[in-house]
Structures are given as structure tokens and as C-alpha cells.
Protein backbone atom coordinates (compact mmCIF):
# COMPACT_ATOMS: atom_id res chain seq x y z
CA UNK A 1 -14.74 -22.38 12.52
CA UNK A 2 -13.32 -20.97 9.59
CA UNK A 3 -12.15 -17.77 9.42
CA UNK A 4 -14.79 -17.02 6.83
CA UNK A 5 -17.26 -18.16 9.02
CA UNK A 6 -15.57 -15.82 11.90
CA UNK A 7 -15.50 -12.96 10.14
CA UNK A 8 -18.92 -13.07 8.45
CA UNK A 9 -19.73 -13.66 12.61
CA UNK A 10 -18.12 -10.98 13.62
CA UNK A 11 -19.34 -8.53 11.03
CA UNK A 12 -23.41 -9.88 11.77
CA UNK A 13 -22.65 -9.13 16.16
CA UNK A 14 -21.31 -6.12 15.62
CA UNK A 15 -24.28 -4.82 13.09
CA UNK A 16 -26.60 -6.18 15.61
CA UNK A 17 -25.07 -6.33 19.38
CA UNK A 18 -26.37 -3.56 21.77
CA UNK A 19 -23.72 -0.57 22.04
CA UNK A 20 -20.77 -1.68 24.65
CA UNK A 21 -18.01 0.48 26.44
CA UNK A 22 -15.13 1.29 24.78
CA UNK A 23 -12.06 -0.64 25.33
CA UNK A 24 -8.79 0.82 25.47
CA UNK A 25 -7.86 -1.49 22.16
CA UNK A 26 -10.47 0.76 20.64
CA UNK A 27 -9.97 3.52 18.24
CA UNK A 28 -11.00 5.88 15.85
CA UNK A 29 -10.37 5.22 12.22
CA UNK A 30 -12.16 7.66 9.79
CA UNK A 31 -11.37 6.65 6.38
CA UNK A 32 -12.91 7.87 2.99
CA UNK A 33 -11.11 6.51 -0.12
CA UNK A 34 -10.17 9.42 -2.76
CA UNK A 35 -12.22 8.10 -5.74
CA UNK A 36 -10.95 10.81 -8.50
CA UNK A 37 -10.66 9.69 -12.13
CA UNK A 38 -7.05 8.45 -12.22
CA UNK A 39 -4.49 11.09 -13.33
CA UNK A 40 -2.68 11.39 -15.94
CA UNK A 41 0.95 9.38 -16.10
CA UNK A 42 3.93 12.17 -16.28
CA UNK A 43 6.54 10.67 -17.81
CA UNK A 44 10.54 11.75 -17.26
CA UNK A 45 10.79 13.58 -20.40
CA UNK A 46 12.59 12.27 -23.24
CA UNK A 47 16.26 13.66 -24.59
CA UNK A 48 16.20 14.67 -28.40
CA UNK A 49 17.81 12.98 -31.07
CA UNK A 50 21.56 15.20 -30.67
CA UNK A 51 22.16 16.49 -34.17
CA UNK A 52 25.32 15.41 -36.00
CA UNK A 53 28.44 16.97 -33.80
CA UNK A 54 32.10 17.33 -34.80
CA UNK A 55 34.48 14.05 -34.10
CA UNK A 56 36.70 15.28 -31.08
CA UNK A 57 32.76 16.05 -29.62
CA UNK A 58 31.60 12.60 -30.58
CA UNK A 59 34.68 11.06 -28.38
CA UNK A 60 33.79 12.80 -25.87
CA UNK A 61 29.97 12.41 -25.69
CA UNK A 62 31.42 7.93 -26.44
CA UNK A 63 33.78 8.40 -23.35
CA UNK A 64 31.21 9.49 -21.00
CA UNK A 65 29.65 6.64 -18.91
CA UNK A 66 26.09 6.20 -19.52
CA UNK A 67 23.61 8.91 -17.76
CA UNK A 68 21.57 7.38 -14.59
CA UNK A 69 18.10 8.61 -13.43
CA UNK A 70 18.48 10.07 -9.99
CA UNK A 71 15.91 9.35 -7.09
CA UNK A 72 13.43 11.54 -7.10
CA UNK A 73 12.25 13.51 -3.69
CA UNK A 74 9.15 14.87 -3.43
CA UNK A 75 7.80 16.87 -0.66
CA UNK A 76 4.81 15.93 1.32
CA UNK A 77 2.57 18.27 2.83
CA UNK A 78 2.73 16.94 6.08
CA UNK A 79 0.09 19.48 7.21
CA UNK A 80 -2.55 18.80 4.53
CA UNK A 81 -2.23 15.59 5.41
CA UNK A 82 -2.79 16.03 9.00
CA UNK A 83 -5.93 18.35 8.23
CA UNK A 84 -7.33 14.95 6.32
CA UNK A 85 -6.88 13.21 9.15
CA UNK A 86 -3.97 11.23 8.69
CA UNK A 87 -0.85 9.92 10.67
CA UNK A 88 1.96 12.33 10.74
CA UNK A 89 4.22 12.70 13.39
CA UNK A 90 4.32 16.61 13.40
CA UNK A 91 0.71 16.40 14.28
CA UNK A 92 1.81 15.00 18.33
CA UNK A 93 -0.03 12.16 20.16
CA UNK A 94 -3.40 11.94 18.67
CA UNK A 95 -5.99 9.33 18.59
CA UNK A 96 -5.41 8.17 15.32
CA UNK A 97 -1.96 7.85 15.63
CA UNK A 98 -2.64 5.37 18.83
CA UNK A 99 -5.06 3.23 16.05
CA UNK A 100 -2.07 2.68 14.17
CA UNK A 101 0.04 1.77 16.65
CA UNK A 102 -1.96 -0.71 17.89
CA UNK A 103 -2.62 -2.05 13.89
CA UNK A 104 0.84 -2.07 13.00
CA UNK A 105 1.84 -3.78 16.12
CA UNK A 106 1.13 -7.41 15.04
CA UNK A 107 2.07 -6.80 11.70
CA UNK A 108 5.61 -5.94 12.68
CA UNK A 109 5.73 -8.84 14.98
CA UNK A 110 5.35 -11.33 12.00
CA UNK A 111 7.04 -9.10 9.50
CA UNK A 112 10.80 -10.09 10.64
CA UNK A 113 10.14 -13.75 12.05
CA UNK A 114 12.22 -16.50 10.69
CA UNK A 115 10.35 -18.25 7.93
CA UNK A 116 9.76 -22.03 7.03
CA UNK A 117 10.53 -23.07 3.66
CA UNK A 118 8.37 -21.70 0.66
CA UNK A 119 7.06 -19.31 3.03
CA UNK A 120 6.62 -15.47 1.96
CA UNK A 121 8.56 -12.39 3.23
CA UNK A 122 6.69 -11.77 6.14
CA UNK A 123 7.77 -7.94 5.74
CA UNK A 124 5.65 -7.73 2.57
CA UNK A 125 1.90 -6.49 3.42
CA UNK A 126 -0.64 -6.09 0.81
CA UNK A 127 -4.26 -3.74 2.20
CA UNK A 128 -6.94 -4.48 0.20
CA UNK A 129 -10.81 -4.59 0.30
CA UNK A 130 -13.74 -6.35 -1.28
CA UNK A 131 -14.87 -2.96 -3.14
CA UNK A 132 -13.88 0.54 -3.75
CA UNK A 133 -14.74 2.89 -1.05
CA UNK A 134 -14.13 0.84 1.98
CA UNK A 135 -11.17 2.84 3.10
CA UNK A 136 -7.92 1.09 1.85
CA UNK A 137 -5.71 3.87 0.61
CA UNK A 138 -6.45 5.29 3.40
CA UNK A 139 -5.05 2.65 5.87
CA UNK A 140 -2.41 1.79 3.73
CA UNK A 141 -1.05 5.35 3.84
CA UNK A 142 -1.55 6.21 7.61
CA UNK A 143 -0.06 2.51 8.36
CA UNK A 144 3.14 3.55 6.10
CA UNK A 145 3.58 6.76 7.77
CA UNK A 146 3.06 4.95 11.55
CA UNK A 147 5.34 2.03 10.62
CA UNK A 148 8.09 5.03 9.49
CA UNK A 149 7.54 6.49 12.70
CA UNK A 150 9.23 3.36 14.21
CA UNK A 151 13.42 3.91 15.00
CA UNK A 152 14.12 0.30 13.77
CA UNK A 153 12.61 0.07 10.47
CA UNK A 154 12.15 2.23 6.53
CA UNK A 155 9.18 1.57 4.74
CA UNK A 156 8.46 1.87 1.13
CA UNK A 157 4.93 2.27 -0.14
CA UNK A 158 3.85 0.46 -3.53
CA UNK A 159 0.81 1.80 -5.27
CA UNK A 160 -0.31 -1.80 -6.80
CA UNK A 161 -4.09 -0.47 -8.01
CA UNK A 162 -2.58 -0.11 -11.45
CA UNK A 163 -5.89 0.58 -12.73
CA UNK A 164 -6.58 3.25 -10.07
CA UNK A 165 -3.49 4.46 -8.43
CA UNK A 166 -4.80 6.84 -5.75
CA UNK A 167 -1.82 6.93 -3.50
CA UNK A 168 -0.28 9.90 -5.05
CA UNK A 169 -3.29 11.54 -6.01
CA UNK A 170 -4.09 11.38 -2.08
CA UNK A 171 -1.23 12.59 -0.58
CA UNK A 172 -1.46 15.64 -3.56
CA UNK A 173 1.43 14.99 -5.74
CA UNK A 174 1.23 14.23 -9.20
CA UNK A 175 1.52 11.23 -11.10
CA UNK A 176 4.94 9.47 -11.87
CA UNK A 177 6.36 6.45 -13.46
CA UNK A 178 6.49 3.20 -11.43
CA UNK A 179 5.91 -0.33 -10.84
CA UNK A 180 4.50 -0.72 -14.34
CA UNK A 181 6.75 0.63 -16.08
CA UNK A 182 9.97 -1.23 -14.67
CA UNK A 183 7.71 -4.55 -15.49
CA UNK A 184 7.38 -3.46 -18.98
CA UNK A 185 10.91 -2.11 -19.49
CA UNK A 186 14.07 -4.11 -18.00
CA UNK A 187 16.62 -1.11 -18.53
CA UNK A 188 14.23 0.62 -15.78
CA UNK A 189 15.57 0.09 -12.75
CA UNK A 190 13.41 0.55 -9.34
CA UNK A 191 15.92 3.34 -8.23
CA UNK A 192 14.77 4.98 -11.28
CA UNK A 193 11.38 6.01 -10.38
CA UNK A 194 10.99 5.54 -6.78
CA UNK A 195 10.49 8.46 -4.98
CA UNK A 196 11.99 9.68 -1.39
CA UNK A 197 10.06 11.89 0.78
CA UNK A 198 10.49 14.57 3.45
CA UNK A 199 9.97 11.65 5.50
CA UNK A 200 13.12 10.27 5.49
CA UNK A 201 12.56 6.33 6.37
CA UNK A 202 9.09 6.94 4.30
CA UNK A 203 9.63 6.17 0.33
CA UNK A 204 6.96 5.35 -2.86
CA UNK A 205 6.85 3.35 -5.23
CA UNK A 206 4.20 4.91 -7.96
CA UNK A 207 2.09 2.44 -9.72
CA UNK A 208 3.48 4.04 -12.87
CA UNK A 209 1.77 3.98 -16.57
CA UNK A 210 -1.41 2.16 -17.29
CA UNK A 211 -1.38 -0.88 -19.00
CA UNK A 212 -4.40 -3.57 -19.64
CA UNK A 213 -1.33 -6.13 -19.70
CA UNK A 214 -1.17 -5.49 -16.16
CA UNK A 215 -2.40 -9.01 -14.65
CA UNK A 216 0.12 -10.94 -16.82
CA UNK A 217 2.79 -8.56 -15.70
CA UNK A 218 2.00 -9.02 -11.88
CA UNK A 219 2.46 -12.57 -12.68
CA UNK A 220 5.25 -12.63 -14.41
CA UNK A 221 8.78 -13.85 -13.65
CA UNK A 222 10.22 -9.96 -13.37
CA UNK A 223 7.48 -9.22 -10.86
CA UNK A 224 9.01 -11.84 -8.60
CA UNK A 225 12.53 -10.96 -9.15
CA UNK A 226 11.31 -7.17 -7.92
CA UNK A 227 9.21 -8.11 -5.25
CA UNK A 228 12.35 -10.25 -3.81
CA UNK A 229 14.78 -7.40 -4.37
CA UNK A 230 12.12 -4.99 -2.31
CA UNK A 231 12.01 -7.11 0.13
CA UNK A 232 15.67 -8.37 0.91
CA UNK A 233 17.48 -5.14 -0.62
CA UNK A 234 17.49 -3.75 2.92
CA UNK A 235 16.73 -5.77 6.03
CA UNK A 236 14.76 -3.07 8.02
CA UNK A 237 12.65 -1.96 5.42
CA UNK A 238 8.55 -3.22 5.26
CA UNK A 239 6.39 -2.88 2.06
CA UNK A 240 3.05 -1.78 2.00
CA UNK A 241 1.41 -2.69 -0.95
CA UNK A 242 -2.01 -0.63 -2.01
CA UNK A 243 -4.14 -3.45 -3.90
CA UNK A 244 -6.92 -3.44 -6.21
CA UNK A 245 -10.55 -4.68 -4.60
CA UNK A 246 -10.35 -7.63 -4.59
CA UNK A 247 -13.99 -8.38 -6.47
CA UNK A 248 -13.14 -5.88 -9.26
CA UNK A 249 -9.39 -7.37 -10.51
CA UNK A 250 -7.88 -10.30 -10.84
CA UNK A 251 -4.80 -8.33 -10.35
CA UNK A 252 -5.17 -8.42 -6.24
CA UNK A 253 -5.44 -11.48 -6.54
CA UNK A 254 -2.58 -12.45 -8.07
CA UNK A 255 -0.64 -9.87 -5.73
CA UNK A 256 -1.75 -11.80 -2.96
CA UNK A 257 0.50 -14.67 -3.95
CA UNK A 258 3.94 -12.97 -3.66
CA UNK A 259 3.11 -11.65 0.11
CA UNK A 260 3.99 -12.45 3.52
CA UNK A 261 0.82 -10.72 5.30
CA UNK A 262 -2.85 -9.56 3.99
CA UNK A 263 -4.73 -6.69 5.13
CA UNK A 264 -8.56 -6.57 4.29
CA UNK A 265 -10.29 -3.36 4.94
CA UNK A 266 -13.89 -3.74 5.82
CA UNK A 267 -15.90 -0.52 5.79
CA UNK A 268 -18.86 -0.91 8.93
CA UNK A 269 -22.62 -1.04 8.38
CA UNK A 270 -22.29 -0.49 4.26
CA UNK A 271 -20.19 -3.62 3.27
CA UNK A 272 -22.78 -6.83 3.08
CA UNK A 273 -21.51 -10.18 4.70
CA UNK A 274 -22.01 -11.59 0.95
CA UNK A 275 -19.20 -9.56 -0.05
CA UNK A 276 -16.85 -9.97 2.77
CA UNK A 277 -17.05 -14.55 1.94
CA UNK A 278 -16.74 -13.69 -1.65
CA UNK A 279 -13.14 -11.50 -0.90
CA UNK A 280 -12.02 -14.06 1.95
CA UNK A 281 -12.80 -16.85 -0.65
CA UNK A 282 -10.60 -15.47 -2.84
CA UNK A 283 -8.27 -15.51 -0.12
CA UNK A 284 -8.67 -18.83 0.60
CA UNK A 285 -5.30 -20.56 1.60
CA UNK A 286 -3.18 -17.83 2.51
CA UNK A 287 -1.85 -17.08 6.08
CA UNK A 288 -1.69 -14.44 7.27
CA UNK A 289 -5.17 -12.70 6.66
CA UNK A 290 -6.17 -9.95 8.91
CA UNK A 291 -9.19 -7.35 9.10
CA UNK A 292 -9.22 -4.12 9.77
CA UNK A 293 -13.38 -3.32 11.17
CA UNK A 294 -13.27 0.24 9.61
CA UNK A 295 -15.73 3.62 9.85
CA UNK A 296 -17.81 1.75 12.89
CA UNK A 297 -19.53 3.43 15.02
CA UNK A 298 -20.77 1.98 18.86
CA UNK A 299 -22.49 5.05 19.93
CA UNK A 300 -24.20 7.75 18.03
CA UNK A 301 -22.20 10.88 18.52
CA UNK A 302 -19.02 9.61 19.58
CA UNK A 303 -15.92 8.77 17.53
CA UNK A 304 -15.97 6.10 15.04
CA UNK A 305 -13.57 3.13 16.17
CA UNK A 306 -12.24 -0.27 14.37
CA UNK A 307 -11.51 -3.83 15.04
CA UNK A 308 -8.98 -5.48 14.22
CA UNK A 309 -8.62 -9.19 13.90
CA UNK A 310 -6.29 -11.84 11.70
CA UNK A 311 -6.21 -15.46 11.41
């Protein structure tokens, strides 16, 4: 059986199987996606034109080496977040920080394994969905902020929905450049606009300035130098990409190709089996897949909980 086939299986027995006892591998995800119009890009702003200065200042302004960007930190509200209901690790032993745990587990596992030939960075995860809504953002942010809870590893977090970066919005900072913009400029440099948090093995990677060029960039030959530096630059460090739906974009798609491991949210009881074979489909060929069961609920009243599966 495919795992098409096992999923859209999967998906029909838990809409229609009587309620069952929980299991300790079960666990409470409650995700809703921020769906705000996307906000507006804030660019570094630019230094005038100096006006005409006298020589012995001209040498001097010549003899200077050229002026770097700095890495910008920005400070996360680790309470607001926690209020939301997300993973922080100020918030103590809660049951959504066990969820994670047991998500990221398997994903780690793979994430550092020696590779065959032609194979993908294993430490590069893209979390997608088949539409908006399902609850993507959301895992890939609390799944950053477990996997930074970890003492071996750093992760970095890549808003990839160019056309609907919500990662910053979510997390309430504003907008910054990013990924787009070192694809459309080579004298950017990633250090440029990535952005370090109070979280110190937690950085982001904004998606950066719209651009309706964005497919071809994805697939173009700087995307795949970056996405190599991100992922060999440091050896502990795992990338979490957020990624368009994948029945909206073609960009997800082509996403998909440079990664090691695939993510799929699937929001219970509202997401039709229809559109769950059309995403896998377009997954078709890729190892690595996994699904992440989300907003399910096995008895009325009690806490939602997930499943989790991969092939």
C-alpha cells in the first residue's frame, strides 16, 4: 500500500472509528494559522548620496574598509507566545511541549544520519499543508522552538511562504528583509538579514520582499548554493522551512526538491481525503514524507490530540 493510499486510510478510520483511549504517544496540538494580509516589507534604510567633501576627507572615507550589515536581534515575547499556546521553555513541562518532543524525535533521528549519494541534507525540514488554515506556521514554529530546546543542536527558521510570510507576523515582530532578497541581490549576504533571537540557539530567516519571480528564484542555481551553505555552515544546526500549501504554489513544490525531510500538516475533520492525494501526489517520489494528524479530537470535551506518521 502506498503511502497515499495509507494516509487517505488513516484519515477515513479516524473520521469514522468509535472514540478509543488515549495513548501515552497522544497529545494535544491546537493550531490556528494567523491568516492576516501579509505586512508590509521594512527595508534597512538606505544611506544618502554624501555630498561632495574636501580631499584629505575623501582619503579617508577611500581608506575605510567597506561597511557590513550586522545581525540583527530581535526580541521575542516569550510570554505572548506562551499565552497562544506555543512551545517555550519558560512556560515549564506542559502538554504541548511533550507533543513536540515526541514530533521532533524522529525528525532528529534522520536529520544527522549519514547519507547515500544524491541524497538531501537530512537536517533540512520543510512543514507544509495541502491548504491555508491547516495549522503549518503553527507547527513549524513550536517545532523550531522544541528542537532549540535540545543541548546538542541550533536551529534556524526560514519563512519560505514568500507570498504569505506569517512567521514574523505570528510571533509579533515586524517584517524584514530575507530569503528573497539575498536571491535577487548577490552582494546580500545571509548574515545580512538573518535575525538572532532571545533564544539563543533559535535564529530566522525572514522570507524578505515580495516578488512574483519567486518560483524561478527557488529554482535557481543561488537557491541551491544557499540552501547548501544553511545546511553545512554549522554541523548542529536544523532548518525548518515554513512552505507555501502545497495546492496554491508551485513554489512548495519546488522547495520540496532541495530537502532532506517533509512535514505535511493535516488539519482533522475539515481537510477532505481529495485534498490530502492531490498534496501527497505532488509529493510523489520523495522520502521522507511525514504527517502530522492536527486539531483532532477523540472525545468531545477533552483536549484535542495528533498523529503522527511518515513513510
Amino acid at each position: 500500500m502506498s503511502i497515499i493510499e495509507k494516509a487517505a486510510s488513516r484519515i477515513d478510520q479516524q473520521r469514522h472509528a468509535p472514540a478509543v483511549a488515549k495513548t501515552p504517544e497522544t497529545a494535544a496540538v491546537d493550531a490556528i494559522e494567523a491568516a492576516a494580509p501579509t505586512a508590509p516589507v521594512v527595508l534597512a534604510p538606505v544611506a544618502p548620496t554624501p555630498e561632495p567633501a574636501a580631499a584629505h576627507a575623501t582619503a579617508e572615507a577611500e581608506s575605510r574598509p567597506a561597511q557590513k550589515f550586522s545581525t540583527r536581534r530581535v526580541e521575542l515575547d516569550l510570554n505572548r507566545m506562551r499565552d497562544m499556546g506555543m512551545v517555550t521553555a519558560a512556560s515549564g513541562r506542559t502538554r504541548l511541549l511533550e507533543d513536540f518532543r515526541v514530533i521532533k524525535r524522529p525528525l532528529l533521528q534522520r536529520a544527522f544520519v549519514e547519507r547515500a549519494e544524491g541524497e538531501k541534507p537530512g537536517n533540512l525540514i520543510m512543514v507544509t499543508s495541502s491548504l491555508p488554515g491547516e495549522g503549518k506556521t503553527y507547527c513549524a514554529i513550536n517545532l523550531a522552538m522544541s528542537i532549540a530546546m535540545e543541548l546538542d543542536h541550533t536551529v534556524l527558521l526560514v519563512d519560505a511562504d514568500v507570498a504569505r510570510p506569517s512567521v514574523l507576523r505570528s510571533l509579533g515582530l515586524p517584517a524584514h528583509r530575507g530569503l528573497m532578497d539575498i536571491l535577487v541581490d548577490e552582494k546580500i549576504d545571509m548574515a545580512d538579514v538573518m535575525l538572532r533571537t532571545n533564544v539563543d540557539t533559535l535564529s530566522i530567516l525572514p522570507a524578505g520582499t515580495s516578488t512574483p519571480r519567486a518560483t524561478e528564484l527557488l529554482a535557481s542555481s543561488a537557491m541551491s548554493t544557499l540552501v547548501d551553505e544553511i545546511a553545512h555552515r554549522y554541523p548542529d544546526r536544523v532548518v525548518i522551512f515554513d512552505s507555501p500549501p502545497l495546492l496554491l504554489t508551485s513554489e512548495s513544490r519546488v522547495l520540496a526538491s532541495h530537502m532532506g525531510q517533509i512535514v505535511m500538516v493535516v488539519e482533522a475533520q475539515t481537510t477532505t481525503q481529495h485534498a490530502v492525494k492531490e498534496a501527497l501526489h505532488q509529493l510523489e517520489g520523495y522520502q521522507n514524507v511525514n504527517l502530522i494528524y492536527n486539531k483532532t479530537r477523540e472525545f468531545p470535551g477533552i483536549e484535542e490530540t495528533y498523529d503522527y506518521h511518515y513513510g
